[in-house]
C-alpha atoms as a PDB file:
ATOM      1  CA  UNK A   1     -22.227 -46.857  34.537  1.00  0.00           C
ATOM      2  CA  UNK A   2     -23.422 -43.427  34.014  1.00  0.00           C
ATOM      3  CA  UNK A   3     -20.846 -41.757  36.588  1.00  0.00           C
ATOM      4  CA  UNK A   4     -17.966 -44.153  34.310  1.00  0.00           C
ATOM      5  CA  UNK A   5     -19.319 -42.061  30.821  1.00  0.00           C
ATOM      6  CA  UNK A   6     -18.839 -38.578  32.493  1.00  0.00           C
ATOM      7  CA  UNK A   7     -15.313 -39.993  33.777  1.00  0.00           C
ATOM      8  CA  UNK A   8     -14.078 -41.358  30.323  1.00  0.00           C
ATOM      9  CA  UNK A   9     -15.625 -37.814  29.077  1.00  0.00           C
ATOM     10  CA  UNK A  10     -13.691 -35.530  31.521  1.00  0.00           C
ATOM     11  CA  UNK A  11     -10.675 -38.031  30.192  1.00  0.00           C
ATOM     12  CA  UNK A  12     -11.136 -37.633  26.666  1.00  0.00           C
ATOM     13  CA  UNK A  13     -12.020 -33.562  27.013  1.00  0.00           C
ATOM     14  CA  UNK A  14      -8.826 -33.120  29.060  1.00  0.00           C
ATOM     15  CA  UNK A  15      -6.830 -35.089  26.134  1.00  0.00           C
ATOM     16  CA  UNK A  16      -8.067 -32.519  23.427  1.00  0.00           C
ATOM     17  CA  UNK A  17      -6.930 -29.621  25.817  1.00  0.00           C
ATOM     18  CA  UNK A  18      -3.972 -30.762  26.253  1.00  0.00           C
ATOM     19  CA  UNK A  19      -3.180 -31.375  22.470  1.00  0.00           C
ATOM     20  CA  UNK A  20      -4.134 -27.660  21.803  1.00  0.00           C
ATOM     21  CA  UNK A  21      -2.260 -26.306  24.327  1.00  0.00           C
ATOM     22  CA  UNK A  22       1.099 -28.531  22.894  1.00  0.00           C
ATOM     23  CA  UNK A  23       0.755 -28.238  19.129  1.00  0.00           C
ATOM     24  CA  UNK A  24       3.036 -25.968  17.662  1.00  0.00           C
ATOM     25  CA  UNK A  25      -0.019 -23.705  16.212  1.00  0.00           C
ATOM     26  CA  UNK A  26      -0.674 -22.705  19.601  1.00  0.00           C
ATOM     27  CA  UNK A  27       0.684 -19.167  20.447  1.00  0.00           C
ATOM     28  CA  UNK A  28       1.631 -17.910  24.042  1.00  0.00           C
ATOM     29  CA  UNK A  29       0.699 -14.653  25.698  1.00  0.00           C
ATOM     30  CA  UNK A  30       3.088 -12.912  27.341  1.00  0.00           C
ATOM     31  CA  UNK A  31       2.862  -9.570  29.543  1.00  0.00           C
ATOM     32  CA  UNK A  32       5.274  -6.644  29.643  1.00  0.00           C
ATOM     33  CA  UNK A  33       6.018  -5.325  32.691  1.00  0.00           C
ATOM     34  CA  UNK A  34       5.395  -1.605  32.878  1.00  0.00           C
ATOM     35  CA  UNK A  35       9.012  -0.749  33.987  1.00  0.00           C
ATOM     36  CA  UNK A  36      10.515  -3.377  31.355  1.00  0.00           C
ATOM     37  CA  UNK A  37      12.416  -1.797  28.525  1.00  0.00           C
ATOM     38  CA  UNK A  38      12.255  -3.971  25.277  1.00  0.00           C
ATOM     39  CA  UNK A  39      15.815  -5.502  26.211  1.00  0.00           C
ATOM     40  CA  UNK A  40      14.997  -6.224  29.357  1.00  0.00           C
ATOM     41  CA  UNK A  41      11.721  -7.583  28.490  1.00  0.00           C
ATOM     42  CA  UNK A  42      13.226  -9.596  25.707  1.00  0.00           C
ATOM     43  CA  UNK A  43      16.174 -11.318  27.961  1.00  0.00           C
ATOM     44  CA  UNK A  44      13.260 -12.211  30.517  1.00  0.00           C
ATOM     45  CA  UNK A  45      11.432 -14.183  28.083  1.00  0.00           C
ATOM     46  CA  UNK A  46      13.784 -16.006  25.975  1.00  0.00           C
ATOM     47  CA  UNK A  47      14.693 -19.126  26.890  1.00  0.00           C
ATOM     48  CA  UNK A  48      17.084 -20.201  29.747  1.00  0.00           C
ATOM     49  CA  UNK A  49      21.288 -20.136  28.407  1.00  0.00           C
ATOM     50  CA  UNK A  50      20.448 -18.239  25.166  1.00  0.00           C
ATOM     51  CA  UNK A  51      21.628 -14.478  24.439  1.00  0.00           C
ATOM     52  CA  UNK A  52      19.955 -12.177  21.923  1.00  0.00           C
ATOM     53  CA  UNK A  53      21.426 -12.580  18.599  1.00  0.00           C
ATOM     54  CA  UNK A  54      20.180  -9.032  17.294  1.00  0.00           C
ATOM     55  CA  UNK A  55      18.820  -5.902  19.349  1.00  0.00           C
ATOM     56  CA  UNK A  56      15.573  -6.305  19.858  1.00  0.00           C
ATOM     57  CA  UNK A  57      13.668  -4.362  16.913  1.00  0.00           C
ATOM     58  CA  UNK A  58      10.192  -2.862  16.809  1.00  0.00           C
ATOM     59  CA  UNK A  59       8.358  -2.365  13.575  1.00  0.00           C
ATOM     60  CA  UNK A  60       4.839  -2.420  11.422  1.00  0.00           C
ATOM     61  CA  UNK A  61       4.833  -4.528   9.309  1.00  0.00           C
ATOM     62  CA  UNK A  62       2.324  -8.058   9.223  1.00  0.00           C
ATOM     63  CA  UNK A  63      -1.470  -6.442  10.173  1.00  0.00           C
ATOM     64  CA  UNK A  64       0.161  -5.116  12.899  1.00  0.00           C
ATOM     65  CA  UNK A  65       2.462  -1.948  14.650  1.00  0.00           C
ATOM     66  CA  UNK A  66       4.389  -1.867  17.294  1.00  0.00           C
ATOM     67  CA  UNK A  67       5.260  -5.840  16.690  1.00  0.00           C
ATOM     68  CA  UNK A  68       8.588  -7.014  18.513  1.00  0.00           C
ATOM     69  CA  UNK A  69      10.806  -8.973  16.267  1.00  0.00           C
ATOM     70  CA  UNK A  70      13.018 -11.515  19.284  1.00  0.00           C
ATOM     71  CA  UNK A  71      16.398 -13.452  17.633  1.00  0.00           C
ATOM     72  CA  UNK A  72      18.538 -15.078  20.356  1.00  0.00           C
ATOM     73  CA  UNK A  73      21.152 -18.171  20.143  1.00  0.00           C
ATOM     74  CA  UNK A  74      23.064 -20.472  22.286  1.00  0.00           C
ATOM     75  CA  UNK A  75      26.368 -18.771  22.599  1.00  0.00           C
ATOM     76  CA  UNK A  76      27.573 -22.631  24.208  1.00  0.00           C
ATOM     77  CA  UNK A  77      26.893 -23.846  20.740  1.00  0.00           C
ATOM     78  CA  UNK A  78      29.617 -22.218  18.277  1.00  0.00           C
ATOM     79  CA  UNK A  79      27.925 -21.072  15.178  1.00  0.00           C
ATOM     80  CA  UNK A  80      24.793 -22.510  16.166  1.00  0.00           C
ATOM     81  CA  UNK A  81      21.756 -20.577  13.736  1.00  0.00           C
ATOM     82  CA  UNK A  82      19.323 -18.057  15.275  1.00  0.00           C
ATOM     83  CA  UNK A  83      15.751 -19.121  16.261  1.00  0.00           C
ATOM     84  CA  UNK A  84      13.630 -16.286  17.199  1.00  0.00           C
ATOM     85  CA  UNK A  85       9.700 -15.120  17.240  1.00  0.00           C
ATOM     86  CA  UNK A  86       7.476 -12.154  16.747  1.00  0.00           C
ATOM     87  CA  UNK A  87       5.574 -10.745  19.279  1.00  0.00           C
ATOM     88  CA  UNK A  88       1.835  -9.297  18.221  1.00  0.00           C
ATOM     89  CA  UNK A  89       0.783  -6.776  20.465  1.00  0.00           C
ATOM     90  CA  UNK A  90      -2.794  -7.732  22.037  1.00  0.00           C
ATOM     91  CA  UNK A  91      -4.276  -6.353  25.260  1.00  0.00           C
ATOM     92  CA  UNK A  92      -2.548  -4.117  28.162  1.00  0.00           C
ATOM     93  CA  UNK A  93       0.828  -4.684  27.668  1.00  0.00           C
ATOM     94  CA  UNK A  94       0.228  -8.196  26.354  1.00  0.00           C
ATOM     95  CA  UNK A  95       1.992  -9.659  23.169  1.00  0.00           C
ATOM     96  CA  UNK A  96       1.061 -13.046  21.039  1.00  0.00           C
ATOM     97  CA  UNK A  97       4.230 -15.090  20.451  1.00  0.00           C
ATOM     98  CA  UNK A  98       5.004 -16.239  16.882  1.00  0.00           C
ATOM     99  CA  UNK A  99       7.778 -18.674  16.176  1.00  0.00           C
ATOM    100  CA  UNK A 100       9.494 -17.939  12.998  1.00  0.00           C
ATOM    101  CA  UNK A 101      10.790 -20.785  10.665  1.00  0.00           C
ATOM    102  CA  UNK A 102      13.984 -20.456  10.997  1.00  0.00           C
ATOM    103  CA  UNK A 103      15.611 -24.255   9.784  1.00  0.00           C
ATOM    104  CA  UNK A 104      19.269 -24.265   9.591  1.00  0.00           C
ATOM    105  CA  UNK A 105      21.264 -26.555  12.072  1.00  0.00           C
ATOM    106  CA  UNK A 106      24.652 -25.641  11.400  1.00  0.00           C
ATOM    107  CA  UNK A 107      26.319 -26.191  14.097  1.00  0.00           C
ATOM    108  CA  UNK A 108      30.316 -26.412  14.604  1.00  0.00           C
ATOM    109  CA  UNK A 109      30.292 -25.664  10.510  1.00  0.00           C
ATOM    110  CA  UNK A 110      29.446 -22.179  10.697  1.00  0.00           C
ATOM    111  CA  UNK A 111      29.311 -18.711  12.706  1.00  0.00           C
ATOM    112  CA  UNK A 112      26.344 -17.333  11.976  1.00  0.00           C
ATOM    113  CA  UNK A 113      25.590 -13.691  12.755  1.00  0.00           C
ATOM    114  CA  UNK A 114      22.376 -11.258  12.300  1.00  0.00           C
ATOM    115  CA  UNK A 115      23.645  -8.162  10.237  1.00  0.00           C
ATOM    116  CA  UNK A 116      20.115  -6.458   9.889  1.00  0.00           C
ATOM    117  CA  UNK A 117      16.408  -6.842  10.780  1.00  0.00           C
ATOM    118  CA  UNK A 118      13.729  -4.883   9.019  1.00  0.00           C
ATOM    119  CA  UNK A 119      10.909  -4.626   6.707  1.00  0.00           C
ATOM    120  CA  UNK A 120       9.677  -4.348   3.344  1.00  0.00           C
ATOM    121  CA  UNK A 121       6.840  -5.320   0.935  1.00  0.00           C
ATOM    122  CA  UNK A 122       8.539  -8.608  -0.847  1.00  0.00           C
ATOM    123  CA  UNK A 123       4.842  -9.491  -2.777  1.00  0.00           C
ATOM    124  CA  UNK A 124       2.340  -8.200  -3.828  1.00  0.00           C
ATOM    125  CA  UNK A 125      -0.143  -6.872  -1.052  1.00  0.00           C
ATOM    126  CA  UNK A 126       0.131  -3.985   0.855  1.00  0.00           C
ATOM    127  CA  UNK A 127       1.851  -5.824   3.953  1.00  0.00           C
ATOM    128  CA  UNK A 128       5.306  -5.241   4.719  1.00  0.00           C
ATOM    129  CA  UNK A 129       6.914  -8.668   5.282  1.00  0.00           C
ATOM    130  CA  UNK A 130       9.883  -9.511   7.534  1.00  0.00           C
ATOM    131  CA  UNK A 131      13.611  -9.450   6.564  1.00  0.00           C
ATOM    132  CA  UNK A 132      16.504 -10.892   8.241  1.00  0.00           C
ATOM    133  CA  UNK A 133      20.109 -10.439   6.492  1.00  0.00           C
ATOM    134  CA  UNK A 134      22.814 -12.906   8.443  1.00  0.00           C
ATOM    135  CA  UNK A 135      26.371 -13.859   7.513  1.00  0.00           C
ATOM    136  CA  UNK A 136      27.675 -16.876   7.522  1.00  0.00           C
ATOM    137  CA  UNK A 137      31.481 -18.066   7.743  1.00  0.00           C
ATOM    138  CA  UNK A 138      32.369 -21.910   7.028  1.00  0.00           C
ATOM    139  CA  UNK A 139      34.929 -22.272  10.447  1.00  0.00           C
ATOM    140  CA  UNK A 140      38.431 -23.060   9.377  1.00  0.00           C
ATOM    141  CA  UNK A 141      37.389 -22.400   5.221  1.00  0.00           C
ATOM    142  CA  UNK A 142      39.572 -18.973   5.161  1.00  0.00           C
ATOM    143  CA  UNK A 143      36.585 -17.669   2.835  1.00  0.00           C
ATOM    144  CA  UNK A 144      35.037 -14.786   2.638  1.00  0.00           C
ATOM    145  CA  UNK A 145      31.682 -14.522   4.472  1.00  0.00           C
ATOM    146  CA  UNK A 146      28.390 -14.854   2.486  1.00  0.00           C
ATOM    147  CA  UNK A 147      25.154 -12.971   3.127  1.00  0.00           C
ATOM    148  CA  UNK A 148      21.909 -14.554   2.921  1.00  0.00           C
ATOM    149  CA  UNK A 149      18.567 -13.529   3.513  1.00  0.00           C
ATOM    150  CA  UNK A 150      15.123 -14.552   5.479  1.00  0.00           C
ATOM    151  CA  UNK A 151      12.124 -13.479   4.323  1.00  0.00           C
ATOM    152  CA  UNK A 152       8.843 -14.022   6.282  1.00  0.00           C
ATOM    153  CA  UNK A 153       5.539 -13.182   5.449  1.00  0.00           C
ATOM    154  CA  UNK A 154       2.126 -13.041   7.561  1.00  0.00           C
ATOM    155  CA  UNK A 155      -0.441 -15.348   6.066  1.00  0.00           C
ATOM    156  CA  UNK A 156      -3.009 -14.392   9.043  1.00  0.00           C
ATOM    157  CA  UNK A 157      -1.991 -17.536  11.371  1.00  0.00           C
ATOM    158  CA  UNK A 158       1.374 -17.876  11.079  1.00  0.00           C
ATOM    159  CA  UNK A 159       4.963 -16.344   9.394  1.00  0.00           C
ATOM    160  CA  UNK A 160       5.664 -18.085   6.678  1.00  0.00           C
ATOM    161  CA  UNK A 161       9.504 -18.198   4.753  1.00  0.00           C
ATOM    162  CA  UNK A 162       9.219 -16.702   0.812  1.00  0.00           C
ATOM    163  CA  UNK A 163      11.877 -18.677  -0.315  1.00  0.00           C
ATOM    164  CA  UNK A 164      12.138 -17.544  -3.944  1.00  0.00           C
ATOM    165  CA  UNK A 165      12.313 -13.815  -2.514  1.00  0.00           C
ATOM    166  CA  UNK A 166      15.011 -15.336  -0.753  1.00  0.00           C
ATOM    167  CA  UNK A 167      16.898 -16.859  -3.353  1.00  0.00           C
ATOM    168  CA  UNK A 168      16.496 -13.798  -5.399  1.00  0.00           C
ATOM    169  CA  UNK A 169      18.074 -11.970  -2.497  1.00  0.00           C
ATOM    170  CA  UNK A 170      20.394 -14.056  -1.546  1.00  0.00           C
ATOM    171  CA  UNK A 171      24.365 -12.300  -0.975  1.00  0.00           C
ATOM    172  CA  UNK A 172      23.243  -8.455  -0.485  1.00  0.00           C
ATOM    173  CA  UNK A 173      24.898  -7.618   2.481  1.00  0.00           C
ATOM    174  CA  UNK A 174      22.463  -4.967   3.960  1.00  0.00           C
ATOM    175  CA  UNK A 175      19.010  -3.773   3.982  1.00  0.00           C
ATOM    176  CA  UNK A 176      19.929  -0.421   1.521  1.00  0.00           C
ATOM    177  CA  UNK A 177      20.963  -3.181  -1.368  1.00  0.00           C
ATOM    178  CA  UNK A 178      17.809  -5.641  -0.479  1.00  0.00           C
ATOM    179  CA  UNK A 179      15.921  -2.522  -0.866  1.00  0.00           C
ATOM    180  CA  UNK A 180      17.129  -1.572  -4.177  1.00  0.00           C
ATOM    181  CA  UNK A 181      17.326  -5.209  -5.746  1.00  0.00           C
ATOM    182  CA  UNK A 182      12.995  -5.303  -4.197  1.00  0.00           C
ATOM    183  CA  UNK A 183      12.625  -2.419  -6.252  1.00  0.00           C
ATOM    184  CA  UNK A 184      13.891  -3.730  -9.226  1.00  0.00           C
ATOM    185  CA  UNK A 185      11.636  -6.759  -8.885  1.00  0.00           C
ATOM    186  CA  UNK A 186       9.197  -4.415  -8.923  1.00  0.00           C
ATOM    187  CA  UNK A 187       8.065  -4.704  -5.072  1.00  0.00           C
END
């Protein structure tokens, strides 16, 4: 009976691990290699039949320097949207991996493509938050492309979308007029 409890405990503790380890909260450490340049470092890790979307851009911004900011696609999948994470520095060469909410399954409707990554305060602490301008084109529309705007912001666990930041951004096609419209809004 006794050795049956510390079985059905080994059981239930390796059940809890395991949902940890597999919930999307959970972050994964990865190590640069010493002779790894960003790019190379970047195609290494993203996942298998995906390309970068953007050059791979360094920046402060979160409570952090030095973060990585990682966009790739499926070039298989025409117009497909971006996913893409940001990379905390940690220990010797090692980075915490963030996946950023990107939701937009457009897929065969529209090319997407990143015009601009950078940062910017978009609130009202001292943090400078994420920005991503993109373009999108509706295939086969013959319209003009539109600009839109992601805006993420550290909330100490996660990156989480400002929406109304984004709506109030929304069509500025580069970071100069983002910049100037934030200022306006008084960020």
């Amino acid at each position: 009976m006794r050795n049956n409890c510390k079985s059905n405990y080994f059981s239930l503790a390796l059940a809890v691990a395991l949902c940890v380890a597999t919930s999307g909260k959970a972050q994964e450490i990865i190590k640069q290699q010493t002779s790894e340049t960003l790019k190379d470092f970047a195609l290494r890790i993203i996942p298998a039949k995906t390309e970068l979307a953007h050059e791979v851009v360094q920046g402060v911004f979160a409570t952090s320097t030095k973060n990585l900011v990682i966009l790739y696609s499926t070039p298989e999948a025409q117009g497909s949207a971006f996913s893409g994470w940001v990379l905390m520095p940690a220990t010797n060469g090692t980075y915490q991996k963030f996946a950023l909410p990107i939701e937009a399954d457009l897929s065969g409707r529209f090319e997407i493509t990143v015009q601009s990554v950078f940062f910017a305060n978009a609130d009202k602490d001292t943090q400078q938050e994420l920005f991503i301008i993109y373009s999108t084109y509706r295939n086969g529309s013959g319209e003009k492309e539109a600009n839109a705007v992601h805006v993420f912001d550290w909330n100490g666990k996660e990156f989480v979308p400002l929406t109304e930041v984004e709506n109030k951004l929304s069509g500025l096609p580069t970071a100069k007029a983002v910049r100037r419209k934030l200022k306006i809004l008084g960020y």
